[in-house]
C-alpha atoms as a PDB file:
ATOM      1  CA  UNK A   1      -1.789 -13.030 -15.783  1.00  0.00           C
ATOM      2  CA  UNK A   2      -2.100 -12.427 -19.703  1.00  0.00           C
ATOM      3  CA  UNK A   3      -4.585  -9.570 -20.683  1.00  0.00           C
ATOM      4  CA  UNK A   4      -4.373  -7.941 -24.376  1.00  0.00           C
ATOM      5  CA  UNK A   5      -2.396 -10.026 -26.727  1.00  0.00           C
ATOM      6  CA  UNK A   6      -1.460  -9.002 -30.427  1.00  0.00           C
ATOM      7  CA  UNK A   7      -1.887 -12.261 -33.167  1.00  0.00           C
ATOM      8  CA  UNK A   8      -1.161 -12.799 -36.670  1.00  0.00           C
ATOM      9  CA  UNK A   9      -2.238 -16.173 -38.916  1.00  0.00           C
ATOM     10  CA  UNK A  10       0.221 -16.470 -41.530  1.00  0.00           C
ATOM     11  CA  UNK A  11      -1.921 -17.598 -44.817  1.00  0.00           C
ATOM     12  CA  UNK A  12       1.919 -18.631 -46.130  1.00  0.00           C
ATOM     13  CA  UNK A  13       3.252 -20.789 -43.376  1.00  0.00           C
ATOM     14  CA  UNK A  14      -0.319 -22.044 -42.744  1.00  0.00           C
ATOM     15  CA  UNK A  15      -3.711 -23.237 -44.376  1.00  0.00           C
ATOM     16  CA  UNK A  16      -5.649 -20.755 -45.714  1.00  0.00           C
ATOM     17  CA  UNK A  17      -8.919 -20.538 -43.948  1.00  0.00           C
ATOM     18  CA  UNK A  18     -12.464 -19.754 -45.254  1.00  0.00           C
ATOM     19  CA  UNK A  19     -12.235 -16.060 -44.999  1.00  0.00           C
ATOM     20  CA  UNK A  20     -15.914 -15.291 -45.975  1.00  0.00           C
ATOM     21  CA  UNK A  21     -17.016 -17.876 -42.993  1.00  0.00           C
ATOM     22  CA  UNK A  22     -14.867 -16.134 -40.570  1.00  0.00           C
ATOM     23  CA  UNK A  23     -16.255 -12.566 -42.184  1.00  0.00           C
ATOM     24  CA  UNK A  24     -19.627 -13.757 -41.450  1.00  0.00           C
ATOM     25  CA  UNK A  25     -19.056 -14.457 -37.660  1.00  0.00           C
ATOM     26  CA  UNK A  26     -18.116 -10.676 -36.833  1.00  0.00           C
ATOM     27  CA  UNK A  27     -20.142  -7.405 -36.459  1.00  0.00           C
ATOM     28  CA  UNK A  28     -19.178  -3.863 -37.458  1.00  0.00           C
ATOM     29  CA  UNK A  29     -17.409  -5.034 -40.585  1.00  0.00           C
ATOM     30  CA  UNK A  30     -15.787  -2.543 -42.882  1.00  0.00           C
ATOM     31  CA  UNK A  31     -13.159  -2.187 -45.358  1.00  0.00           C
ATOM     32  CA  UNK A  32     -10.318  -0.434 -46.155  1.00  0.00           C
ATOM     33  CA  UNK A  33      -8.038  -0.078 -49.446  1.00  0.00           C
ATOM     34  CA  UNK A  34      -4.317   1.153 -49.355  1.00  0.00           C
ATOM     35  CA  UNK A  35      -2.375   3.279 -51.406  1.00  0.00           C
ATOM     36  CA  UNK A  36      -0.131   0.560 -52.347  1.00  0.00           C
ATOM     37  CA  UNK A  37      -3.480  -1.550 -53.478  1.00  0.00           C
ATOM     38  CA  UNK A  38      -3.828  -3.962 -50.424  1.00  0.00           C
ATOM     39  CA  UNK A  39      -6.951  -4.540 -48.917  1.00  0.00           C
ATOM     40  CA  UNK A  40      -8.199  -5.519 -45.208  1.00  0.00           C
ATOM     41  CA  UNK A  41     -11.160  -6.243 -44.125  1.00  0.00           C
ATOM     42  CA  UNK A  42     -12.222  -5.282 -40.188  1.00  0.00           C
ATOM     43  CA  UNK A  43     -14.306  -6.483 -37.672  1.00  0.00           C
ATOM     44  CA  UNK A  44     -15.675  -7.354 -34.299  1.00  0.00           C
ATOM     45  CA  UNK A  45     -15.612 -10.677 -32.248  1.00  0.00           C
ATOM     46  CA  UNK A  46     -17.248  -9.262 -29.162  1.00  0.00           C
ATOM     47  CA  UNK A  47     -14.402  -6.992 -27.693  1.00  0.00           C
ATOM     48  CA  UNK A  48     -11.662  -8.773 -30.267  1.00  0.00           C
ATOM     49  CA  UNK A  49     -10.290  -6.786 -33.266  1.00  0.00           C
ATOM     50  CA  UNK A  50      -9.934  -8.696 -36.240  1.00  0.00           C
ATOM     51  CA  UNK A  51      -8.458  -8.007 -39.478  1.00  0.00           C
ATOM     52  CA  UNK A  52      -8.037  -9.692 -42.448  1.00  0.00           C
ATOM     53  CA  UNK A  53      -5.570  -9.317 -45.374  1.00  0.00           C
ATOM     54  CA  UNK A  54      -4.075 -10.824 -48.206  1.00  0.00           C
ATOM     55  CA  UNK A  55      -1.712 -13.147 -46.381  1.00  0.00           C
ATOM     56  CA  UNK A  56      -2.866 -13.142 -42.797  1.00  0.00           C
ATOM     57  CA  UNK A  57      -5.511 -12.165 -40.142  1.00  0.00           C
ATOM     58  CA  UNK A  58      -4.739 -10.463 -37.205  1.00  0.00           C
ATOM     59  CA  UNK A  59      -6.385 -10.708 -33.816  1.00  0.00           C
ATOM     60  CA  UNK A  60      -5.883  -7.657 -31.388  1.00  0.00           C
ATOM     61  CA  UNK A  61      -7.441  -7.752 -28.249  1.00  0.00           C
ATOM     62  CA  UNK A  62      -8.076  -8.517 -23.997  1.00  0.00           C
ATOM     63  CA  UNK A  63      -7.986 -11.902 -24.314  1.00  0.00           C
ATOM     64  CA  UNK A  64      -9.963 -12.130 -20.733  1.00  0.00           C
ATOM     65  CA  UNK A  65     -12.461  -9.550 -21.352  1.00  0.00           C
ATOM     66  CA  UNK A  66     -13.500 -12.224 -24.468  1.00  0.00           C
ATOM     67  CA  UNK A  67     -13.687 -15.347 -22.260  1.00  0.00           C
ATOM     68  CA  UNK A  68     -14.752 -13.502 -18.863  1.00  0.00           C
ATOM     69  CA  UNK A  69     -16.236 -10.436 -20.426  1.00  0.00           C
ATOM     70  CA  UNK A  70     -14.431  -8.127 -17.987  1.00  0.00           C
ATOM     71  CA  UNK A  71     -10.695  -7.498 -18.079  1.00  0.00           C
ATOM     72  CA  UNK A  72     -10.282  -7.027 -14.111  1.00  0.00           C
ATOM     73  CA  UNK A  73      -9.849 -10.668 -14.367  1.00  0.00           C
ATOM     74  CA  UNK A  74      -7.185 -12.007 -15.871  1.00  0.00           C
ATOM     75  CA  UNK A  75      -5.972 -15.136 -17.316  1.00  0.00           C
ATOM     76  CA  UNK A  76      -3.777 -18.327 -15.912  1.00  0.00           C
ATOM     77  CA  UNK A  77      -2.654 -21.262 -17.740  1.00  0.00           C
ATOM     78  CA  UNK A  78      -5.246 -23.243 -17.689  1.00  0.00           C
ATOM     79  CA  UNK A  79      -7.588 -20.188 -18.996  1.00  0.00           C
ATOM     80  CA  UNK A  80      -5.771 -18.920 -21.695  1.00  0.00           C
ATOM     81  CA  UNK A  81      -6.050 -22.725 -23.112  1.00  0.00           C
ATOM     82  CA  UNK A  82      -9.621 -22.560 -22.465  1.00  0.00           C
ATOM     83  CA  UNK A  83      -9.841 -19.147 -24.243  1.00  0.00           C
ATOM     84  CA  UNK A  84      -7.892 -20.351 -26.885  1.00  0.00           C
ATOM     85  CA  UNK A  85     -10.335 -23.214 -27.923  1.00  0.00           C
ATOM     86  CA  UNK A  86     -12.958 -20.967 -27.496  1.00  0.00           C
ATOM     87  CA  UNK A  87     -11.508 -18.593 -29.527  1.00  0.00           C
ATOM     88  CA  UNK A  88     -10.466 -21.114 -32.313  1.00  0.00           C
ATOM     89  CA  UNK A  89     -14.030 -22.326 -32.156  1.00  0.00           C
ATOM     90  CA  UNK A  90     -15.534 -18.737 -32.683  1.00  0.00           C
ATOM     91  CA  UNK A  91     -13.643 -18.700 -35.544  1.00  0.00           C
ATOM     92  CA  UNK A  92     -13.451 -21.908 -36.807  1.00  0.00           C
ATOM     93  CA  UNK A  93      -9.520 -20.896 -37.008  1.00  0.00           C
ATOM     94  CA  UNK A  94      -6.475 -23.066 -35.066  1.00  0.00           C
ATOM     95  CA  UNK A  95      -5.664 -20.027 -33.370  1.00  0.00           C
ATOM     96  CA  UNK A  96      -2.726 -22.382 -31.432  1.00  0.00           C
ATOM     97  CA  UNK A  97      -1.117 -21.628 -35.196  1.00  0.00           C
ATOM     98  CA  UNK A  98      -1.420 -17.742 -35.003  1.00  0.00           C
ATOM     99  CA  UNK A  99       2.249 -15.792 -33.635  1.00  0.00           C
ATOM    100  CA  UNK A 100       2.146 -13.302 -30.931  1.00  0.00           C
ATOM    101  CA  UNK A 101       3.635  -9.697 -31.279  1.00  0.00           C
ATOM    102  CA  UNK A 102       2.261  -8.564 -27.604  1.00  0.00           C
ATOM    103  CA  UNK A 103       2.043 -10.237 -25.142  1.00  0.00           C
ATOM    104  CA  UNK A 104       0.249  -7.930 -21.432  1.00  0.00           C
ATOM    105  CA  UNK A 105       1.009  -9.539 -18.467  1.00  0.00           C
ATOM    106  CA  UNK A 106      -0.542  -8.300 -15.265  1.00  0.00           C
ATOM    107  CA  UNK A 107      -2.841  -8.535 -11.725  1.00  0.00           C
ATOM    108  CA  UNK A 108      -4.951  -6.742  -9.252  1.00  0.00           C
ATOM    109  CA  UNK A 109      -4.006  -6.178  -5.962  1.00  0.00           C
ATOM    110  CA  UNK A 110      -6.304  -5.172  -3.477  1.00  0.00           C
ATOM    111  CA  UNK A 111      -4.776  -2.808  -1.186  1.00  0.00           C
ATOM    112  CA  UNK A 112      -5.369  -0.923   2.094  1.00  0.00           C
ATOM    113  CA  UNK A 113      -5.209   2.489   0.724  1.00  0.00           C
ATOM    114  CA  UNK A 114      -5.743   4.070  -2.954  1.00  0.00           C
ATOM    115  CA  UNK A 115      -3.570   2.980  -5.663  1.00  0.00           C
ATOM    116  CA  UNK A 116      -2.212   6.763  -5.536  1.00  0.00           C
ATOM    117  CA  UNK A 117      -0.810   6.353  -2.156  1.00  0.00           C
ATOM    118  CA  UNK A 118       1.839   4.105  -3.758  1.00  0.00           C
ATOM    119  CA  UNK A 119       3.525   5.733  -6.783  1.00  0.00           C
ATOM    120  CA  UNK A 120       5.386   8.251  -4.766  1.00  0.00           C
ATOM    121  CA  UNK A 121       7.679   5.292  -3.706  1.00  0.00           C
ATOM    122  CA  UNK A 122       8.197   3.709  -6.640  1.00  0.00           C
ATOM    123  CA  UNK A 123      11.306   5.145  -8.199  1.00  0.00           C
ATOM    124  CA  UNK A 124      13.308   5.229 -10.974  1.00  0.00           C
ATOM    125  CA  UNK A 125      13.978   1.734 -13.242  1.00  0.00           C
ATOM    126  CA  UNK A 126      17.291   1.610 -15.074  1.00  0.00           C
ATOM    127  CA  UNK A 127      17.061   2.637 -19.159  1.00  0.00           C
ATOM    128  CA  UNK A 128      13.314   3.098 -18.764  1.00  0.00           C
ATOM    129  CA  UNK A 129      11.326   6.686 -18.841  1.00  0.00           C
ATOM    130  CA  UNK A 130       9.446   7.372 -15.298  1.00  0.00           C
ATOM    131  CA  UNK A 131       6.041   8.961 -16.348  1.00  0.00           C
ATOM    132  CA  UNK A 132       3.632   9.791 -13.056  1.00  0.00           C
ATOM    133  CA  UNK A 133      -0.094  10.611 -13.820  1.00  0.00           C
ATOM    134  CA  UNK A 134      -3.103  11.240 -11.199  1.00  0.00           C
ATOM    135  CA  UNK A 135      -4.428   7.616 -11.445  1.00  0.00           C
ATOM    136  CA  UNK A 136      -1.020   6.118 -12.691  1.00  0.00           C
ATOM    137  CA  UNK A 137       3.110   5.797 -12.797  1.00  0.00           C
ATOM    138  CA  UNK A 138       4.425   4.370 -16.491  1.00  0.00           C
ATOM    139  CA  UNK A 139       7.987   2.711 -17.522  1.00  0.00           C
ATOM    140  CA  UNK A 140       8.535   2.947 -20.765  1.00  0.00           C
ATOM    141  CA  UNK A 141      10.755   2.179 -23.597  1.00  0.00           C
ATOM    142  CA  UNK A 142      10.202   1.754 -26.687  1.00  0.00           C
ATOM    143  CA  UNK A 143       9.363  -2.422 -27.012  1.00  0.00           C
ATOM    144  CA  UNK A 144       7.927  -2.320 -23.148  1.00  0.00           C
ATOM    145  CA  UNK A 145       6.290  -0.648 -20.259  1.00  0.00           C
ATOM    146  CA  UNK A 146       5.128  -1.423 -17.429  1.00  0.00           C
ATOM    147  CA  UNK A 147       1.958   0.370 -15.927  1.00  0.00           C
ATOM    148  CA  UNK A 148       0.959   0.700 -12.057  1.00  0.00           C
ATOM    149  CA  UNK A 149      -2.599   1.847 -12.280  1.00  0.00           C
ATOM    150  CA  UNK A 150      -5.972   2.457 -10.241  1.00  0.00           C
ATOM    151  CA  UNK A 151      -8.080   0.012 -12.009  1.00  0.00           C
ATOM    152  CA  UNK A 152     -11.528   0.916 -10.634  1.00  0.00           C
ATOM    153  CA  UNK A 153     -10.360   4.538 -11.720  1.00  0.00           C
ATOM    154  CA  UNK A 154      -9.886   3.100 -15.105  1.00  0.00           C
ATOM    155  CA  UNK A 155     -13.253   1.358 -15.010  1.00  0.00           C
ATOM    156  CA  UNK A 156     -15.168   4.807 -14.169  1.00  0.00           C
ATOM    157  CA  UNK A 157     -13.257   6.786 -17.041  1.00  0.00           C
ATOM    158  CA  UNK A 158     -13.569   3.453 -19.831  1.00  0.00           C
ATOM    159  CA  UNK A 159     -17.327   3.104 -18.462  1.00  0.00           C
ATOM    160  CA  UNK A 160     -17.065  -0.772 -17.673  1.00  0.00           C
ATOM    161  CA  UNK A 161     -18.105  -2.611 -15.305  1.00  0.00           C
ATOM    162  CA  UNK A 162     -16.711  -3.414 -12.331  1.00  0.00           C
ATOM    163  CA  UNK A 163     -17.103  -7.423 -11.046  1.00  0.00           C
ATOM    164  CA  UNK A 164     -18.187  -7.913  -7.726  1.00  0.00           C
ATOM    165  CA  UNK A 165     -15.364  -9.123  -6.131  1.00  0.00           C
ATOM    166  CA  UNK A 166     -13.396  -5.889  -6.571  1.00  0.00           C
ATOM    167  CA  UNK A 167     -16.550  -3.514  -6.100  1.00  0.00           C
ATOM    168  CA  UNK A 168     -15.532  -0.907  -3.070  1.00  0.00           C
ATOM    169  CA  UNK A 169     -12.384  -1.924  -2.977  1.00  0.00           C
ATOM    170  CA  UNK A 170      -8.621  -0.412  -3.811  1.00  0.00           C
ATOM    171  CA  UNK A 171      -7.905  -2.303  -6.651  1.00  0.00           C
ATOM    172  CA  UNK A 172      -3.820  -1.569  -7.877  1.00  0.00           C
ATOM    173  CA  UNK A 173      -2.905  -2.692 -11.421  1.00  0.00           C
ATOM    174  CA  UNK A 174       0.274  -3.998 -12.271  1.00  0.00           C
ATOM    175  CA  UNK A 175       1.043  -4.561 -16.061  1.00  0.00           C
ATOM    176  CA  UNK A 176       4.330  -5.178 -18.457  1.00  0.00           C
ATOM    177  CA  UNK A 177       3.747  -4.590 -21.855  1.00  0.00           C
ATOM    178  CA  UNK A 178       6.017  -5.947 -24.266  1.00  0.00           C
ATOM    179  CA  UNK A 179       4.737  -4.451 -27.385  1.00  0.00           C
ATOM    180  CA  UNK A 180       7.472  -4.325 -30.023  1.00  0.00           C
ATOM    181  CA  UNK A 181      10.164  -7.002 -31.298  1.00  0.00           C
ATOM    182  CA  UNK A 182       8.938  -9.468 -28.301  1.00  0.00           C
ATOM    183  CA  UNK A 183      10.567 -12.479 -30.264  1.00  0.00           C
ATOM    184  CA  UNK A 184      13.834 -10.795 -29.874  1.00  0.00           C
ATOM    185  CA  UNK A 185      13.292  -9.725 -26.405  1.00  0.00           C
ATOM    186  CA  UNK A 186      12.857 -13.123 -25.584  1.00  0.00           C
ATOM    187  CA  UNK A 187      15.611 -14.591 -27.444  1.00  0.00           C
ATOM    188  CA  UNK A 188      13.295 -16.780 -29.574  1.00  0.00           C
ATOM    189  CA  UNK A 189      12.722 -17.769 -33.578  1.00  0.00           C
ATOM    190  CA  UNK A 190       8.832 -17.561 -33.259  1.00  0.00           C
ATOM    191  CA  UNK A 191       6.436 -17.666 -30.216  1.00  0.00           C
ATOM    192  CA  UNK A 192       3.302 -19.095 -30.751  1.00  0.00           C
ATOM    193  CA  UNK A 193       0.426 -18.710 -28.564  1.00  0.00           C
ATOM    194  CA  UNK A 194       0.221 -22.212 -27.837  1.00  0.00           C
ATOM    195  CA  UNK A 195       3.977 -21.099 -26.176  1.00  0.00           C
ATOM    196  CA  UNK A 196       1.844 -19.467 -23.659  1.00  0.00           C
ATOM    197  CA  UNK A 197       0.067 -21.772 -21.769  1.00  0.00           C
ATOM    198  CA  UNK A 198       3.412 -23.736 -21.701  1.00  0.00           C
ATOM    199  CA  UNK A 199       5.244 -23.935 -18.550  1.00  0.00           C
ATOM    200  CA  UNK A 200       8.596 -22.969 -19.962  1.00  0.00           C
ATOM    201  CA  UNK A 201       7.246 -19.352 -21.609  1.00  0.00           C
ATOM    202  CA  UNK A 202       4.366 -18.640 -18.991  1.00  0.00           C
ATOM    203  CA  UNK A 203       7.454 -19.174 -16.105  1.00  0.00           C
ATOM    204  CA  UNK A 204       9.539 -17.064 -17.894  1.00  0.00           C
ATOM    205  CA  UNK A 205       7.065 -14.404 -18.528  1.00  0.00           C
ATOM    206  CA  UNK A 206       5.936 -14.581 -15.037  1.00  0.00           C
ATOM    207  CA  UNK A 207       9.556 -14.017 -14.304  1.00  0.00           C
ATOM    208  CA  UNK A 208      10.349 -11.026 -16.211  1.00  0.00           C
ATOM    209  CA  UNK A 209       7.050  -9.545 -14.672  1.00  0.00           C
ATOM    210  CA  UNK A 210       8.779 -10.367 -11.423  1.00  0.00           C
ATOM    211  CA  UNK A 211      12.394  -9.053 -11.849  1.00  0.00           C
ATOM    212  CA  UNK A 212      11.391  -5.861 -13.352  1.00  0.00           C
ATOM    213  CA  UNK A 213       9.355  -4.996 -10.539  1.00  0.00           C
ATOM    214  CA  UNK A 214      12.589  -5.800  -8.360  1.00  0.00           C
ATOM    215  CA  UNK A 215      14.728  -3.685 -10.342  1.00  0.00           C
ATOM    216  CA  UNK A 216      12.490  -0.799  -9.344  1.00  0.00           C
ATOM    217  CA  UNK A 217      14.017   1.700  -7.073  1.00  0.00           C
ATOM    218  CA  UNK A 218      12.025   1.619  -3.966  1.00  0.00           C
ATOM    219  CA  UNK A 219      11.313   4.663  -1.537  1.00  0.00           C
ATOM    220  CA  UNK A 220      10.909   2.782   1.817  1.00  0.00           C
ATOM    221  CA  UNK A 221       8.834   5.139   4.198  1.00  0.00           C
ATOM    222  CA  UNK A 222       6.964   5.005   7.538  1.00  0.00           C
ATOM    223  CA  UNK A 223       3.586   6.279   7.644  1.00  0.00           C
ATOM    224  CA  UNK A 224       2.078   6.510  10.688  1.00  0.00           C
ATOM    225  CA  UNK A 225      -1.446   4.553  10.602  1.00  0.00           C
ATOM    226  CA  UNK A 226      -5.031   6.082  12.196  1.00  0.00           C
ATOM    227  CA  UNK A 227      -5.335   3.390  15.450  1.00  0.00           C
ATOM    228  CA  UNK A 228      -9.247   2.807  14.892  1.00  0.00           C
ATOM    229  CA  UNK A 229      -9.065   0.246  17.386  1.00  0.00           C
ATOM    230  CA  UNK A 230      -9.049   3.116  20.421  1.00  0.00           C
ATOM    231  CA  UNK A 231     -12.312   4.868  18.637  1.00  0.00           C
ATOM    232  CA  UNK A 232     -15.451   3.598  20.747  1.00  0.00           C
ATOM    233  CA  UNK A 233     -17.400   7.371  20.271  1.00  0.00           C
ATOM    234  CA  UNK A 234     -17.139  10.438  18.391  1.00  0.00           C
ATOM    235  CA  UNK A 235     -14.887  12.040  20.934  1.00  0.00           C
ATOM    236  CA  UNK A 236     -12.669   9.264  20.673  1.00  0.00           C
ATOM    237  CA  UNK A 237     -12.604   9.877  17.108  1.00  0.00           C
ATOM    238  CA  UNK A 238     -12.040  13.542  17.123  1.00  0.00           C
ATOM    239  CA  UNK A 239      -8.844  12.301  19.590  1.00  0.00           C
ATOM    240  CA  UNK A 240      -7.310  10.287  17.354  1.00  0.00           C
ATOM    241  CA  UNK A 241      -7.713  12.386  14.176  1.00  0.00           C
ATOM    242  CA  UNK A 242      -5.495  15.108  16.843  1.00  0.00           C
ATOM    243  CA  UNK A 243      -3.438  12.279  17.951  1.00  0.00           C
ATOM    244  CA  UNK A 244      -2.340  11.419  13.841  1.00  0.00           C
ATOM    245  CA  UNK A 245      -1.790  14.643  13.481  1.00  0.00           C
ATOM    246  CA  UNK A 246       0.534  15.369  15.907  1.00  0.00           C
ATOM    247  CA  UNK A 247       2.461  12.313  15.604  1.00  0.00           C
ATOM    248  CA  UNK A 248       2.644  13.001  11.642  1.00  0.00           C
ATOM    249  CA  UNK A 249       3.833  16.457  12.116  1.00  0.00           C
ATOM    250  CA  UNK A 250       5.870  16.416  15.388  1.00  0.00           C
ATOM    251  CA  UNK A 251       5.388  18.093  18.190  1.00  0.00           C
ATOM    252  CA  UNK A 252       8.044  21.020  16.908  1.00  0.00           C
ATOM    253  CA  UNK A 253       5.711  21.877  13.958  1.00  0.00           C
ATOM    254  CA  UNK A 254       2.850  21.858  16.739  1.00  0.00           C
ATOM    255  CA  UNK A 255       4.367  24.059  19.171  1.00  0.00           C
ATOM    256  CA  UNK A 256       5.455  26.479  15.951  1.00  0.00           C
ATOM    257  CA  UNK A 257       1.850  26.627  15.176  1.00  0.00           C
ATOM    258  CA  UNK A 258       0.641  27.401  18.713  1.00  0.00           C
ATOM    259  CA  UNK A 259       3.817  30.332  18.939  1.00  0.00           C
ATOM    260  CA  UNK A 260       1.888  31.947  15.461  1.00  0.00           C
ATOM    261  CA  UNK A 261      -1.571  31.419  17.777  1.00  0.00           C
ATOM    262  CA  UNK A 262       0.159  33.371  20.605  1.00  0.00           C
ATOM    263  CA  UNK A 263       1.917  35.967  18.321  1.00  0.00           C
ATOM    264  CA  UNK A 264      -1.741  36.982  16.952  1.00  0.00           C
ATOM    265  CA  UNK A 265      -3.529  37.181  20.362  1.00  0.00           C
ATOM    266  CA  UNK A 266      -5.536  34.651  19.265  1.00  0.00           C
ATOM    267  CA  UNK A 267      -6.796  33.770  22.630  1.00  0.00           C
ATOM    268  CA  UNK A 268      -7.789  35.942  25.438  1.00  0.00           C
ATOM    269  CA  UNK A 269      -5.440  34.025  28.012  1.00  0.00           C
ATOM    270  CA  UNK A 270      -2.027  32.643  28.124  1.00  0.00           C
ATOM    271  CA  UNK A 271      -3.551  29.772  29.541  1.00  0.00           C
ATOM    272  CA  UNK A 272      -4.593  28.401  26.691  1.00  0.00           C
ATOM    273  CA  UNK A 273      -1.494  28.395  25.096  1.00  0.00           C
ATOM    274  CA  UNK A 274      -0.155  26.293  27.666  1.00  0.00           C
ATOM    275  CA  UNK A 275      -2.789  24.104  27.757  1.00  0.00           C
ATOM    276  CA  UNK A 276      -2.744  23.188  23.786  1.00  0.00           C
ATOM    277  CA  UNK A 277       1.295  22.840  24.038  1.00  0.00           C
ATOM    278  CA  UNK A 278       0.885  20.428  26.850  1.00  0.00           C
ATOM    279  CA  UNK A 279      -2.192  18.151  25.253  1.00  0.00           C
ATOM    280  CA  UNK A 280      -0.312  18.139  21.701  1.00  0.00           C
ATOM    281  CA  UNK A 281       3.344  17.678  23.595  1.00  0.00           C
ATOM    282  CA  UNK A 282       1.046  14.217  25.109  1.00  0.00           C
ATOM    283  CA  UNK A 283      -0.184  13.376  21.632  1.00  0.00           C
ATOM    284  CA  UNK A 284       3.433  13.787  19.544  1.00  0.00           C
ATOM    285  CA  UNK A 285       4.925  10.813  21.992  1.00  0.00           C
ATOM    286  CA  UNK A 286       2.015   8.546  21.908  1.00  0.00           C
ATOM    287  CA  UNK A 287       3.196   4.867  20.355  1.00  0.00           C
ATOM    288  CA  UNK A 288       1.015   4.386  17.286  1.00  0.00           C
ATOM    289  CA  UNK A 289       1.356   1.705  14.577  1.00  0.00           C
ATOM    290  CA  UNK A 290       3.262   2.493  11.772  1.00  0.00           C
ATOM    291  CA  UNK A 291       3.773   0.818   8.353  1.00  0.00           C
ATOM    292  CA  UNK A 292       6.117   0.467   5.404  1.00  0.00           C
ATOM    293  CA  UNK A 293       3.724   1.515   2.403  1.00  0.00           C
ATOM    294  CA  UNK A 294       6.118   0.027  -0.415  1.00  0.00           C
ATOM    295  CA  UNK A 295       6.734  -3.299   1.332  1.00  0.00           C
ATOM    296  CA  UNK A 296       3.169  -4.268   0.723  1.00  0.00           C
ATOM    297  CA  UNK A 297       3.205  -4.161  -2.704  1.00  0.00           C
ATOM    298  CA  UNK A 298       6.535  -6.286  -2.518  1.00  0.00           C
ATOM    299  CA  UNK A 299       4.764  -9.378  -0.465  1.00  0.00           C
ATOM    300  CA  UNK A 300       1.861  -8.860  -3.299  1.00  0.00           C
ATOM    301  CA  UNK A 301       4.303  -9.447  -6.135  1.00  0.00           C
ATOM    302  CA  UNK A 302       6.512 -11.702  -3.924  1.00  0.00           C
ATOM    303  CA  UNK A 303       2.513 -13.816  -3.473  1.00  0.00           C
ATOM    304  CA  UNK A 304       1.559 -14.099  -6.689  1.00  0.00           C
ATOM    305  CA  UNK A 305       5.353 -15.353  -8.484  1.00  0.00           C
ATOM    306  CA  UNK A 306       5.468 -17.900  -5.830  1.00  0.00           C
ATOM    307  CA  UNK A 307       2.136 -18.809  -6.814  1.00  0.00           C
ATOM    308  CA  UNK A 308       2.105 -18.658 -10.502  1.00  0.00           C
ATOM    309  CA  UNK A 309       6.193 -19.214 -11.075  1.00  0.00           C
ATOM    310  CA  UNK A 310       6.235 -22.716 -12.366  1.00  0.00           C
ATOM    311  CA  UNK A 311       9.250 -23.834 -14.872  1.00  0.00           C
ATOM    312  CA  UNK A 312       9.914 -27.386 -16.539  1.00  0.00           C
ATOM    313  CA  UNK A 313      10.930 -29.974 -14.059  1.00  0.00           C
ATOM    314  CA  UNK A 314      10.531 -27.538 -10.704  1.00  0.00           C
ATOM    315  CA  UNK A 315       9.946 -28.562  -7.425  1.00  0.00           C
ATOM    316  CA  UNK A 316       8.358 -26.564  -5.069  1.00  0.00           C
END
């Protein structure tokens, strides 16, 4: 579930570590000085931003794309520990020690049709801003969003690489950002990242992740589904293209289209007229499947807080 995360090691309420070891360990490193006469030092731990001042060193960063080296995947429990001591070992740092000032939580769903297809029915969230893009739909205030996104979309335009798993597939993204006063948010003195591997905050996380989604305002709608399971030949595929269509329109906008035909001359005997109202009168009342679009997502989120939901001292 976590992605980017935001860190800061406090030189004050912690040991000081060997700065010039940890220098040594990153690429691209450069230096700034401020007008106010602080300094920071910058630099690369693979993907990880790191920067070092006076009195701390922040790490900014996809936590995942570190210890996976893609960001499709994402991290549980279990691997943001792993990262973690990883991490810490990189650096020779106890990273458990460092705060957190972001925190991304978010998944992949693989869907039946583009991630596009969705955002028209996700509406409005209470207090939050409703941005729609192409490729995504943003909620936003200003110490969290949350982002539905096309994440092989994302891939293309970033240039990374897309894992196997989720290679030719519709891959939906759906992230909350808590980017600004988190400790408040969460009613807490301090979180540490060692807080979030714990069951308490990762539950609670998890949680908000969940309920925010649920406070969305859905758009429930039927769309009527292509039945590929009638399509043996071309022909029959050529049918049930017509078939969609007149189903998706109704046979009123049908008929409408073949009075405009008639109108124009268009053919050189009334027969024909007849002939097209009667096929596409036949293909407007054919039973087709039909599916809520917005109720998939739902039983995607609904999957993955059953699976990952996990508080002190509950049962499943």
């Amino acid at each position: 579930m976590y992605d980017t995360l935001h860190l800061y090691y406090d030189f004050v309420d912690n040991d000081r570590p060997n700065t010039d070891e940890i220098i040594y360990k990153l690429n691209e490193v450069s230096y700034a000085e401020f007008s106010g006469g602080s300094t920071c030092t910058y630099g690369n731990l693979d993907n990880l931003r790191i920067c070092i001042r006076e009195g701390e060193l922040t790490i900014k960063g996809s936590l995942p794309k570190y210890y996976f080296g893609n960001n499709f995947q994402t991290l549980s429990q279990k691997t943001t520990s792993e990262a973690i001591e990883k991490l810490s070992d990189d650096l020779n740092l106890d990273v458990n020690l460092c705060k957190v000032s972001r925190i991304d939580l978010s998944t992949n769903f693989i869907t039946t049709h583009e991630p596009n297809i969705y955002y028209d029915y996700l509406g409005n969230l209470k207090r939050f801003n409703r941005l729609e893009n192409p490729h995504s739909i943003d909620y936003r205030q200003k110490s969290k969003k949350l982002l539905f996104y096309d994440k092989v979309m994302w891939a293309k335009q970033t240039r990374s690489l897309v894992p196997l798993e989720f290679q030719n597939k519709n891959v939906l993204r759906y992230e909350m950002v808590l980017q600004e006063a988190v400790k408040r948010y969460l009613k807490l003195n301090k979180i540490t990242i060692k807080d979030l591997y714990g069951d308490a905050m990762y539950s609670k996380l998890v949680g908000e992740w969940y309920n925010f989604y649920n406070r969305i305002e859905k758009k429930p709608s039927k769309e009527i589904v292509l039945n590929t399971h009638n399509i043996k030949s071309p022909k029959d595929f050529d049918k049930e293209l017509l078939v969609h269509l007149a189903r998706t329109k109704g046979f009123d906008y049908m008929d409408n289209m073949i009075k405009d035909l008639k109108a124009r001359n268009a053919f050189h005997s009334d027969e024909y007229y007849s002939r097209l109202k009667a096929r596409y009168r036949e293909y407007s009342e054919v039973e087709i499947d039909s599916e809520d679009i917005i109720s998939e997502i739902s039983e995607k989120v609904e999957e993955v807080y059953q699976r990952e939901f996990n508080p002190p001292f509950y049962t499943r």
